[in-house]
C-alpha atoms as a PDB file:
ATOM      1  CA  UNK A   1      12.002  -9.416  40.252  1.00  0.00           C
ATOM      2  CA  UNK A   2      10.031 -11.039  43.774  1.00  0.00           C
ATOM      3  CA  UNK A   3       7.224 -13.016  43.669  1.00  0.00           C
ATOM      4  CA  UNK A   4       4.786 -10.180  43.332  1.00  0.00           C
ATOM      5  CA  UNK A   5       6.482  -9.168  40.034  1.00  0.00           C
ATOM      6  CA  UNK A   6       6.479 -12.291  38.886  1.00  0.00           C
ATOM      7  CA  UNK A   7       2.621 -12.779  39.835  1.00  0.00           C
ATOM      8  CA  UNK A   8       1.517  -9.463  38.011  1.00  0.00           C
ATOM      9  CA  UNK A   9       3.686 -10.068  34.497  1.00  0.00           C
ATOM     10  CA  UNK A  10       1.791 -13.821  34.340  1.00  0.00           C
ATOM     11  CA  UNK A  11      -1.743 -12.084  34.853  1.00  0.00           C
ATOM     12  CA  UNK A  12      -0.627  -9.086  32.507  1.00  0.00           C
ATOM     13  CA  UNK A  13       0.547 -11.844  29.475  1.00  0.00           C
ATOM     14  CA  UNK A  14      -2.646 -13.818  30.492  1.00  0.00           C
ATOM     15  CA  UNK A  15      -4.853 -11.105  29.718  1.00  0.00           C
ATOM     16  CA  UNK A  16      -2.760 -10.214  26.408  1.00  0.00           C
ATOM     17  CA  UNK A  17      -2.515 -13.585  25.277  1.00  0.00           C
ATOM     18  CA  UNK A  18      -6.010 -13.929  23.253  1.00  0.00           C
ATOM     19  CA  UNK A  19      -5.334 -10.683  21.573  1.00  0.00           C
ATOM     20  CA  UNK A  20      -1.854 -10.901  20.861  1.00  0.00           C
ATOM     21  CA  UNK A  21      -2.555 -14.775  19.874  1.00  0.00           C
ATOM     22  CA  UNK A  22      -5.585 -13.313  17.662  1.00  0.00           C
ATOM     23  CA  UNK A  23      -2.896 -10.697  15.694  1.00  0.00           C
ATOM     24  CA  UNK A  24      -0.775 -13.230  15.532  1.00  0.00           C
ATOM     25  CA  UNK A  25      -3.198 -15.232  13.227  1.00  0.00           C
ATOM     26  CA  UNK A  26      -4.385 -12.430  10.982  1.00  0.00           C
ATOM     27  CA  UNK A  27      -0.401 -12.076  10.553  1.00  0.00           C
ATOM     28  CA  UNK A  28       0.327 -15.515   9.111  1.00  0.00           C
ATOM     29  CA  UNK A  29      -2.647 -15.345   7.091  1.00  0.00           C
ATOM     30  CA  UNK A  30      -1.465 -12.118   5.162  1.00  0.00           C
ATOM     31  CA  UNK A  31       1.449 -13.216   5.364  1.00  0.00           C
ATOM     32  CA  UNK A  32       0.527 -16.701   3.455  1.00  0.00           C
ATOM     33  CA  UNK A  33      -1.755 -14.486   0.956  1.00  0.00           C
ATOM     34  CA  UNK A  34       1.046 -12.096   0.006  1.00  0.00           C
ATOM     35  CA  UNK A  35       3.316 -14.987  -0.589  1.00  0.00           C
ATOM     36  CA  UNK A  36       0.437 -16.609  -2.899  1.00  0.00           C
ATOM     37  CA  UNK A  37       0.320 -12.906  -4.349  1.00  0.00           C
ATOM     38  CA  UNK A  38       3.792 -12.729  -4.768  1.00  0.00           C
ATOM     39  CA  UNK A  39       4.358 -15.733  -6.369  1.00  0.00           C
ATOM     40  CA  UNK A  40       1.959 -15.260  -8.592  1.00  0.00           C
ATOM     41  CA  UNK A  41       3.229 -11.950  -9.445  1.00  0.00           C
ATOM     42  CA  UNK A  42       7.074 -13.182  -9.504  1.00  0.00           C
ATOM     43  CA  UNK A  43       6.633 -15.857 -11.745  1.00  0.00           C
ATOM     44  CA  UNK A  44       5.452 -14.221 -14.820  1.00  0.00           C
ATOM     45  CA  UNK A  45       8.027 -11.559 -14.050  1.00  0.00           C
ATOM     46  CA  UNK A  46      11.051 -13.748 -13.793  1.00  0.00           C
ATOM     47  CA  UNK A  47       9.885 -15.696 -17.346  1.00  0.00           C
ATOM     48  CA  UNK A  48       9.750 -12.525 -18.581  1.00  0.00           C
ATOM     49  CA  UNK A  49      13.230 -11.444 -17.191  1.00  0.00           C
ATOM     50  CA  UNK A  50      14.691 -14.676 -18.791  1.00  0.00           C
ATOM     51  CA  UNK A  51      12.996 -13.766 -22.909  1.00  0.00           C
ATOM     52  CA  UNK A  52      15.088 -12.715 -25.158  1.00  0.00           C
ATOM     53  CA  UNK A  53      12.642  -9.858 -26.094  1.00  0.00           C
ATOM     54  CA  UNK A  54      13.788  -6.197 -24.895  1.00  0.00           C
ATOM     55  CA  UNK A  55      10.058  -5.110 -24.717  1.00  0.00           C
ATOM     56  CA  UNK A  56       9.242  -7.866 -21.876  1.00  0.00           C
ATOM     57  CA  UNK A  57      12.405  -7.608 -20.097  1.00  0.00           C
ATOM     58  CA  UNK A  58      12.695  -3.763 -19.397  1.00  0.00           C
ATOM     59  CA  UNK A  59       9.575  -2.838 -17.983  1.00  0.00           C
ATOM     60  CA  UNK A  60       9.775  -6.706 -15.518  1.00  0.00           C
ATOM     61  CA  UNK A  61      13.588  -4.964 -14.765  1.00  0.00           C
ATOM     62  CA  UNK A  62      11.743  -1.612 -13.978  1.00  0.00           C
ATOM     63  CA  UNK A  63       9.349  -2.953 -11.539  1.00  0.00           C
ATOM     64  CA  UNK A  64      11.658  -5.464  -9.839  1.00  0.00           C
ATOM     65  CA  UNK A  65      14.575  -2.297  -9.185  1.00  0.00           C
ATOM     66  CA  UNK A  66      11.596  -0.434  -7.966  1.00  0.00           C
ATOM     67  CA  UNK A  67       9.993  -2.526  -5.650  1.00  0.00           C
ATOM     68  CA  UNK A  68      13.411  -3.794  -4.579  1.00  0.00           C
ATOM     69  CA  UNK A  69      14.951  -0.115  -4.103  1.00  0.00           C
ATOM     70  CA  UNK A  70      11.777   1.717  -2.485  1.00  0.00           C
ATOM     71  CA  UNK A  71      11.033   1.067   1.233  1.00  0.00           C
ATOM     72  CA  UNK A  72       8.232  -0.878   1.460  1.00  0.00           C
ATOM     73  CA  UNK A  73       6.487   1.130   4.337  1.00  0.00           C
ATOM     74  CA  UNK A  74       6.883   3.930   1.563  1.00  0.00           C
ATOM     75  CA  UNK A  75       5.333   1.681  -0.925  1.00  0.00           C
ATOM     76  CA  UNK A  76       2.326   0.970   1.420  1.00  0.00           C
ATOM     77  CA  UNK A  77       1.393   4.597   1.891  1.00  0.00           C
ATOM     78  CA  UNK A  78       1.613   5.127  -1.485  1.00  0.00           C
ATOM     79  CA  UNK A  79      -1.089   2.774  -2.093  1.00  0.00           C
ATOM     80  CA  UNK A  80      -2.836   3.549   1.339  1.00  0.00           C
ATOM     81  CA  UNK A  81      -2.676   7.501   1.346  1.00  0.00           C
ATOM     82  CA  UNK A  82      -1.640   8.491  -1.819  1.00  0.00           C
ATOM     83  CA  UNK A  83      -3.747   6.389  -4.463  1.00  0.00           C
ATOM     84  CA  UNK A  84      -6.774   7.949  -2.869  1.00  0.00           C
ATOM     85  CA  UNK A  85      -6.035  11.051  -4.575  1.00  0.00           C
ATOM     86  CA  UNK A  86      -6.369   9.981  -8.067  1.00  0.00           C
ATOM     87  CA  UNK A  87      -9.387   7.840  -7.088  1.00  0.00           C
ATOM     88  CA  UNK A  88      -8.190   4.611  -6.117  1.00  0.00           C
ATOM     89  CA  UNK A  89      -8.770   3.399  -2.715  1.00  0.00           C
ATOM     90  CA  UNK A  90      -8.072   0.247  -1.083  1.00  0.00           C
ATOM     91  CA  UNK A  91      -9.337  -0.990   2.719  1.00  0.00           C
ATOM     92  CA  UNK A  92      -6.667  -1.513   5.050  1.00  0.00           C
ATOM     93  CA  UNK A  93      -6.706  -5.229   4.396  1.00  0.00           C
ATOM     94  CA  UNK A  94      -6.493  -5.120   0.764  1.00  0.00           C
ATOM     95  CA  UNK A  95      -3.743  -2.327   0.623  1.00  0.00           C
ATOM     96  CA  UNK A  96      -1.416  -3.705   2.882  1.00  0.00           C
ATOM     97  CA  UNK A  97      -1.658  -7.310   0.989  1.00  0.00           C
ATOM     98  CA  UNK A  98      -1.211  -5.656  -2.262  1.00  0.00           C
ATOM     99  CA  UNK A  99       1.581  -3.740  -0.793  1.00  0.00           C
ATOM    100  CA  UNK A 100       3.206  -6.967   0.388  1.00  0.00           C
ATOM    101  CA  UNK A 101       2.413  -8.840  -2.844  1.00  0.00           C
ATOM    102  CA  UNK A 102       3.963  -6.345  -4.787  1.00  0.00           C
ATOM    103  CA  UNK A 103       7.260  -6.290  -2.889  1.00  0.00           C
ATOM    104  CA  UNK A 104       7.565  -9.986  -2.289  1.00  0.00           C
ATOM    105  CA  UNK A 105       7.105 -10.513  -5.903  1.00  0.00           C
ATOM    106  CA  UNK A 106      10.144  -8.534  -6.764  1.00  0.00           C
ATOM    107  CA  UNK A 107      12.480 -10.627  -4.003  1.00  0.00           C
ATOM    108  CA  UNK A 108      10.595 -13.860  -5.135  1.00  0.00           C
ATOM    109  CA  UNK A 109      11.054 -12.816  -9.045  1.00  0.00           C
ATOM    110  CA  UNK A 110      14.773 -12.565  -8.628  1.00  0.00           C
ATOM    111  CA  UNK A 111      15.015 -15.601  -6.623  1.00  0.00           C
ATOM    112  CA  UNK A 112      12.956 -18.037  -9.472  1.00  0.00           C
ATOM    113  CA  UNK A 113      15.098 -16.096 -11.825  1.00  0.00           C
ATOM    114  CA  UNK A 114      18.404 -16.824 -10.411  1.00  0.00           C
ATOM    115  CA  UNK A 115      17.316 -20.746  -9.883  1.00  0.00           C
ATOM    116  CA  UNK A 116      16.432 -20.811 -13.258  1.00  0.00           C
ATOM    117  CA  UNK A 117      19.921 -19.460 -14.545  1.00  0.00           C
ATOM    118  CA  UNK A 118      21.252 -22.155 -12.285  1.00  0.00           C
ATOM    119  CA  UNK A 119      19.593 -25.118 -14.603  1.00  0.00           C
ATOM    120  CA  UNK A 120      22.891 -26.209 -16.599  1.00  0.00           C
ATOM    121  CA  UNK A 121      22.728 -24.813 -20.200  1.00  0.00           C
ATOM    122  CA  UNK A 122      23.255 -28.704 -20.703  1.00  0.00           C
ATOM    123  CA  UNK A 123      19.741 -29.163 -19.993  1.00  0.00           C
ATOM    124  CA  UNK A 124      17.998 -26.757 -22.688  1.00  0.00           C
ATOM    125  CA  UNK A 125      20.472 -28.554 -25.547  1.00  0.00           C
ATOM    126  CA  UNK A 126      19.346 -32.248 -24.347  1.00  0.00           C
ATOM    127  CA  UNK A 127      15.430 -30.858 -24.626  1.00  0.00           C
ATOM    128  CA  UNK A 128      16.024 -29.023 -28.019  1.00  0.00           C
ATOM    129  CA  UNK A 129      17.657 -32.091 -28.967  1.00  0.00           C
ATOM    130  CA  UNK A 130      14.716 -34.628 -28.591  1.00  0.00           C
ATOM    131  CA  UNK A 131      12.446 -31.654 -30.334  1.00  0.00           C
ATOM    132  CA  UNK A 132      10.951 -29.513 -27.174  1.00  0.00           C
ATOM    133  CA  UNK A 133      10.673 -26.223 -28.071  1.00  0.00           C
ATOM    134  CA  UNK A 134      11.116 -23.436 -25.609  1.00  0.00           C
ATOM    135  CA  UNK A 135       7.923 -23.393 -23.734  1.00  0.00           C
ATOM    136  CA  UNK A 136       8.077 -26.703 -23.160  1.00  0.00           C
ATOM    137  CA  UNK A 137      11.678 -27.004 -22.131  1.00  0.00           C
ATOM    138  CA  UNK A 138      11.506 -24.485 -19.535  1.00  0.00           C
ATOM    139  CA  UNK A 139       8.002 -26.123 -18.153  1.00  0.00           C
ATOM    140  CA  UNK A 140       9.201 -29.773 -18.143  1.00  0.00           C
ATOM    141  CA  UNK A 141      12.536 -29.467 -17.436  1.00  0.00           C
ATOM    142  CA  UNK A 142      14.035 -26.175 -16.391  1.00  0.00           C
ATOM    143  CA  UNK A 143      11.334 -25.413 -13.940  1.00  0.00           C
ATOM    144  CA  UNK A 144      10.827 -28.603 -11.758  1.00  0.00           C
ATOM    145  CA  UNK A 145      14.613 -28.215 -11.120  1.00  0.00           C
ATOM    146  CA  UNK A 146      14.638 -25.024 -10.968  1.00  0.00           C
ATOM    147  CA  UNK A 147      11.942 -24.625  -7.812  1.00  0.00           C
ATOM    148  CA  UNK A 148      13.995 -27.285  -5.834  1.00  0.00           C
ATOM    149  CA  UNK A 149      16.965 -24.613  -6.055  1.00  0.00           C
ATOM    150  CA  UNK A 150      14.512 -21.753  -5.459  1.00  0.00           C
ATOM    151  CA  UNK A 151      12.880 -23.041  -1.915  1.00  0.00           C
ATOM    152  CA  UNK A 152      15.544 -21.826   0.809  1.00  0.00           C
ATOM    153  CA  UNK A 153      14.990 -18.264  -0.997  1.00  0.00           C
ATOM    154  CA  UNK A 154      11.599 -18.318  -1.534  1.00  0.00           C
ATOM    155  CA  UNK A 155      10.986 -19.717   2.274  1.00  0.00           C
ATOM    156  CA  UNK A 156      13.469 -17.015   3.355  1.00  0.00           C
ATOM    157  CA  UNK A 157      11.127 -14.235   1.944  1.00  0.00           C
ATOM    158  CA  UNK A 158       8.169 -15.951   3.888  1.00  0.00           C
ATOM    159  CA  UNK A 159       9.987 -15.705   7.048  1.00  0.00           C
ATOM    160  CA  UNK A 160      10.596 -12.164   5.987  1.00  0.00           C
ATOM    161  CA  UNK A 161       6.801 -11.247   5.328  1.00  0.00           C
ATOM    162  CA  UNK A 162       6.015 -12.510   8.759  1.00  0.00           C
ATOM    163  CA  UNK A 163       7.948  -9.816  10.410  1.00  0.00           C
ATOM    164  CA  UNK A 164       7.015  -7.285   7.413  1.00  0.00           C
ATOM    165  CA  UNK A 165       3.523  -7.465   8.237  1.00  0.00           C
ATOM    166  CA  UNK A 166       4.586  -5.625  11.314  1.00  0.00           C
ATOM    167  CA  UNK A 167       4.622  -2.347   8.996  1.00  0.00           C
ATOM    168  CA  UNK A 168       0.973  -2.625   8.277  1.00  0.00           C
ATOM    169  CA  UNK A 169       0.032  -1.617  11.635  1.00  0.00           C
ATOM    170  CA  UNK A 170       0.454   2.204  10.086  1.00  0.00           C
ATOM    171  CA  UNK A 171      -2.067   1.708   7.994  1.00  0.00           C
ATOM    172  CA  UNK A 172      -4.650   0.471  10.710  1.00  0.00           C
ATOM    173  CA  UNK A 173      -4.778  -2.907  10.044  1.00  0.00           C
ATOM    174  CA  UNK A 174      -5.207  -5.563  12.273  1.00  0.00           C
ATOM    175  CA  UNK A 175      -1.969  -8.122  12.986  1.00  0.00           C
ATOM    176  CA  UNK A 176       0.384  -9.054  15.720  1.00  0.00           C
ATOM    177  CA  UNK A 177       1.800  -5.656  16.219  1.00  0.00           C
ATOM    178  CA  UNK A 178      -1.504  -3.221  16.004  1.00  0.00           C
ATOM    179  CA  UNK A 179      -2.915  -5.726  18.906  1.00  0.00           C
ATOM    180  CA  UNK A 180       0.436  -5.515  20.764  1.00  0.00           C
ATOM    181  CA  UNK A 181       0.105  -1.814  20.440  1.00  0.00           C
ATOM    182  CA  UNK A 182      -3.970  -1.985  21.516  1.00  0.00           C
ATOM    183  CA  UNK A 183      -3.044  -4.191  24.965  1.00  0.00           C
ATOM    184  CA  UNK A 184      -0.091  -1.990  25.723  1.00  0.00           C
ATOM    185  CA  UNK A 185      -2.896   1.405  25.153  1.00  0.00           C
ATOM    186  CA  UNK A 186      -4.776  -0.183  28.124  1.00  0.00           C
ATOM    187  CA  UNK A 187      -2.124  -1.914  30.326  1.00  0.00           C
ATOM    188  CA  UNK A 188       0.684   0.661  30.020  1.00  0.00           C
ATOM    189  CA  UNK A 189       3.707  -2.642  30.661  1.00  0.00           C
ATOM    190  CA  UNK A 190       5.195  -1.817  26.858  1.00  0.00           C
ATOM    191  CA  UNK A 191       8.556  -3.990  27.602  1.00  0.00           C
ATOM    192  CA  UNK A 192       7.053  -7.033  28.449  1.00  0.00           C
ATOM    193  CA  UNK A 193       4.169  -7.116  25.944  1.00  0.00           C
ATOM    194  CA  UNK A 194       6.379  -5.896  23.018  1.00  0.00           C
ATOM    195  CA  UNK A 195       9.185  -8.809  23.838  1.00  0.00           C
ATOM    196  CA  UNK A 196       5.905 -11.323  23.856  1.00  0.00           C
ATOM    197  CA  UNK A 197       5.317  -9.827  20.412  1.00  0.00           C
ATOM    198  CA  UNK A 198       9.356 -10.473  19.503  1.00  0.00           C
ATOM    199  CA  UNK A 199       8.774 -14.415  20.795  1.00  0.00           C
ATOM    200  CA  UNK A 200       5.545 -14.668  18.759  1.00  0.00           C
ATOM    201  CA  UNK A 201       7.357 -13.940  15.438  1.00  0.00           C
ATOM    202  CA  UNK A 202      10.686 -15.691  16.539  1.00  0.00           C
ATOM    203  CA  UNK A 203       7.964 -18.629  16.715  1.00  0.00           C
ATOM    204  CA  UNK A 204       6.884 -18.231  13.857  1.00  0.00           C
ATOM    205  CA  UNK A 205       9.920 -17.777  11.944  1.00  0.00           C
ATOM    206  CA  UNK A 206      10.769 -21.248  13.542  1.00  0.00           C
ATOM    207  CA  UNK A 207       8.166 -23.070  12.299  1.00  0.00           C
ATOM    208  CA  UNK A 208       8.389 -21.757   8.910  1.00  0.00           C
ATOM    209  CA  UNK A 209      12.327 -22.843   8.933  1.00  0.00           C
ATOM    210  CA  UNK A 210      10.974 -26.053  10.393  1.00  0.00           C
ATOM    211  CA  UNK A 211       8.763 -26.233   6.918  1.00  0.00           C
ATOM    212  CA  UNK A 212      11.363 -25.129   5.038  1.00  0.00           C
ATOM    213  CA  UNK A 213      13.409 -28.059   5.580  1.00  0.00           C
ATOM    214  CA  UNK A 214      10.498 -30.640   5.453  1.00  0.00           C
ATOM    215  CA  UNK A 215      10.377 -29.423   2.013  1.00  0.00           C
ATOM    216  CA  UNK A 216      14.057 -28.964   1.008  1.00  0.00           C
ATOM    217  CA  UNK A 217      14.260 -32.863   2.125  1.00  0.00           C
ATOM    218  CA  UNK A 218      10.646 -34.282   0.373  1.00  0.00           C
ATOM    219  CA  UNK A 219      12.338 -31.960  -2.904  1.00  0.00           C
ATOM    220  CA  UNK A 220      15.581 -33.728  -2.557  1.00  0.00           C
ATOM    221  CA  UNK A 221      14.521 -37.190  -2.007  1.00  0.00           C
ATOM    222  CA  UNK A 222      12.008 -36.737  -5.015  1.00  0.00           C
ATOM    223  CA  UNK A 223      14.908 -35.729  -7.376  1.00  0.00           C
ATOM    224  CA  UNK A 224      17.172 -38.749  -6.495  1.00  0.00           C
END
């Protein structure tokens, strides 16, 4: 590539940038309110995965083989297009964060689920043993422990909804990949705006791992 090149790709990601960097927002913040959605769907759904009640654990099983076994584009024009029909309808924004919420609550449910299993047995004996019942075992004890063991997952499905949010784009709502899309409609460069849109969400996937680890080490340090 000569100078020239060179020249007309800085003004073309110059012009881009305040879009792009504008998507780029909107995507961490639905991205950050499906995890909050997802958590606090997961949580109730891996307690009740854990009960030894049949009636709470099979319909929590249901939902989290669903979620986890449907694509999740599929999922969001279900909700999008298809909910419509029987007189539900959603706005862009809300759909696709419901949509994400939904499906990150599955991933997150089995992740809390499987940290929780990873508490010792050891652990429930020593609380029934000094008279804590259930609920209060798995609050005072079993949890704490078990969310130390639970953040690499449940980061690793926040790294995940950053790029996910991609998807929403189909269902006209605004986030790194719709503006990508909107610059590229007017500029007509697609290869060098779309690998600007692939070094945005690398970015971002690096800070989040950057978090990740701040919190892996504060979690570790704390439980010395």
């Amino acid at each position: 590539m000569d100078w020239q090149g060179l020249l007309d790709l800085r003004a073309l990601l110059t012009e881009a940038a305040p879009v792009m960097l504008r998507g780029a927002g909107y995507t961490v913040v639905f991205a950050l309110a499906s995890m909050l959605g997802g958590l606090l769907i997961g949580f109730p759904v891996a307690v009740m995965r854990i009960l030894p009640y049949r009636v709470l654990r099979w319909p929590a099983a249901v939902y989290v083989s669903l979620m986890r076994g449907t694509p999740l584009l599929v999922q969001m024009f279900v909700i999008y297009y298809g909910l419509p029909s029987v007189g539900i309808e959603f706005t862009p924004v809300t759909a696709g964060i419901l949509a994400l919420s939904l499906n990150s609550g599955a991933f997150l449910s089995e992740s809390l689920r499987g940290a929780i299993g990873a508490v010792s047995t050891g652990q429930w004996a020593a609380s029934y043993s000094l008279g804590l019942g259930y609920w209060s075992t798995l609050r005072h004890v079993v949890l704490p422990q078990a969310l130390r063991i639970a953040v690499p997952a449940m980061s690793n499905t926040l790294i995940s909804l950053i790029k996910d949010t991609s998807l929403v784009s189909v269902i006209t709502m605004t986030e790194l990949m719709l503006s990508t899309k909107e610059v590229i409609a007017t500029t007509f460069r697609p290869l060098p705006l779309y690998l600007a849109a692939a070094l945005i969400y690398w970015a971002l996937s690096l800070l989040f791992e950057a978090l990740q680890r701040r919190a892996e080490q504060r979690l570790n340090r704390a439980h010395r």
